[in-house]
Protein backbone atom coordinates (compact mmCIF):
# COMPACT_ATOMS: atom_id res chain seq x y z
CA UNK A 1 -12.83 27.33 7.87
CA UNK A 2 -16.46 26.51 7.83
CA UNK A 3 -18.35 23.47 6.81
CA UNK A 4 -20.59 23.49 3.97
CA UNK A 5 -23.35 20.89 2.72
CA UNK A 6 -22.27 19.29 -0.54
CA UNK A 7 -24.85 17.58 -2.85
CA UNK A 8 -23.22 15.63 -5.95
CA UNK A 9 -26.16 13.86 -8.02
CA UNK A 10 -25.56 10.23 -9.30
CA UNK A 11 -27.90 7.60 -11.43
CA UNK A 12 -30.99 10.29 -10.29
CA UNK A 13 -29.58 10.25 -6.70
CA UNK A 14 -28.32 13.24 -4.53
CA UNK A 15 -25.29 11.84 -2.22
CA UNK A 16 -24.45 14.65 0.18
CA UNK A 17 -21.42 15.32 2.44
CA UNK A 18 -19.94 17.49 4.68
CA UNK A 19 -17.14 19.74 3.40
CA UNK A 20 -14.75 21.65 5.27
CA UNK A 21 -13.22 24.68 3.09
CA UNK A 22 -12.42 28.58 3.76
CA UNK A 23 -15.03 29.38 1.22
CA UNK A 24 -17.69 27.48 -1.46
CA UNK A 25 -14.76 29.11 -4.36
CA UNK A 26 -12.46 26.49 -2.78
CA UNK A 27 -14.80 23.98 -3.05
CA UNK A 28 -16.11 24.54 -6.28
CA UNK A 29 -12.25 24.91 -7.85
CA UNK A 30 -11.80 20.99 -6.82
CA UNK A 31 -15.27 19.65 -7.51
CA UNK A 32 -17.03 22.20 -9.80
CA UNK A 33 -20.00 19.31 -10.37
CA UNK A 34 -21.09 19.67 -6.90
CA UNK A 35 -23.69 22.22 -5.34
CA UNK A 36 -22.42 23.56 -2.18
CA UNK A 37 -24.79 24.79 1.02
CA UNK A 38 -24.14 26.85 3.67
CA UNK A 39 -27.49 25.04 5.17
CA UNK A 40 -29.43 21.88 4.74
CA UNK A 41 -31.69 23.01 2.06
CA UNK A 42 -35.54 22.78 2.00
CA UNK A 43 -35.55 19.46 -0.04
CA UNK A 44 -32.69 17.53 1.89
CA UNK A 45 -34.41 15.15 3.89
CA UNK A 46 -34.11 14.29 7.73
CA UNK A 47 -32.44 11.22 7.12
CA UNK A 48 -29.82 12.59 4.81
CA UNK A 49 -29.01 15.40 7.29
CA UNK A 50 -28.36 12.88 10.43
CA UNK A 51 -26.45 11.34 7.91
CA UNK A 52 -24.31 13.96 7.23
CA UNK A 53 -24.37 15.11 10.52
CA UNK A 54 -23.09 11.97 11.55
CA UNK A 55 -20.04 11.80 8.74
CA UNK A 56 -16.03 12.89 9.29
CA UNK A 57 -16.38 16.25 7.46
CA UNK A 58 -14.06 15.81 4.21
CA UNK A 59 -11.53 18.32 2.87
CA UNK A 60 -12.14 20.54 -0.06
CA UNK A 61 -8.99 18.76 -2.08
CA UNK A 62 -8.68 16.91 -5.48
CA UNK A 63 -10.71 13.71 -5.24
CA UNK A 64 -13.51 15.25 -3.53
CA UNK A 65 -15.79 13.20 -5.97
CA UNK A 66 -14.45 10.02 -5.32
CA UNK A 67 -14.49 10.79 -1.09
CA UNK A 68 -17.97 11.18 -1.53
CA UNK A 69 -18.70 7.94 -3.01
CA UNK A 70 -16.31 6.19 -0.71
CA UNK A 71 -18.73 7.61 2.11
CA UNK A 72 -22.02 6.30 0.46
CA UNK A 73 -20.17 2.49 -0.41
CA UNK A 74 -23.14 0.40 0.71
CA UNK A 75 -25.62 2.97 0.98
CA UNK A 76 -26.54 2.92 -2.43
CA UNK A 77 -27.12 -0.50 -2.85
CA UNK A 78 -30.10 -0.76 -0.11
């Protein structure tokens, strides 16, 4: 298992996480309205990759979506 760098766009914002999956196929079967990274990529800034960084990585499972938000409740409000 590797992690990966997921991006999953919202209201014209990117909220990204860290995914934990054998491959970005397993990701992709769960979530298939996510892009998946194998490295930050050049338009991710420094803040959102500390934040990541920072995050429990999250499992490549049904509900992916919804982790995601549940890691960027009150985030997106400031």
């Amino acid at each position: 298992m590797q992690n990966h760098i997921v991006a999953f766009e919202l209201a014209g914002r990117t909220l990204w996480a860290k995914v934990n999956a054998t491959s970005v196929d397993e990701i992709l079967a769960v979530a298939p309205e996510v892009d998946v990274h194998d490295n930050p990529p050049a338009h991710m800034t420094e803040e959102a990759i500390r934040f990541v960084e920072d995050q429990p990585e999250m499992s490549a499972s049904h509900g992916l979506v919804d982790q995601i938000l549940d890691g960027w409740v009150g985030r997106l409000a400031s």
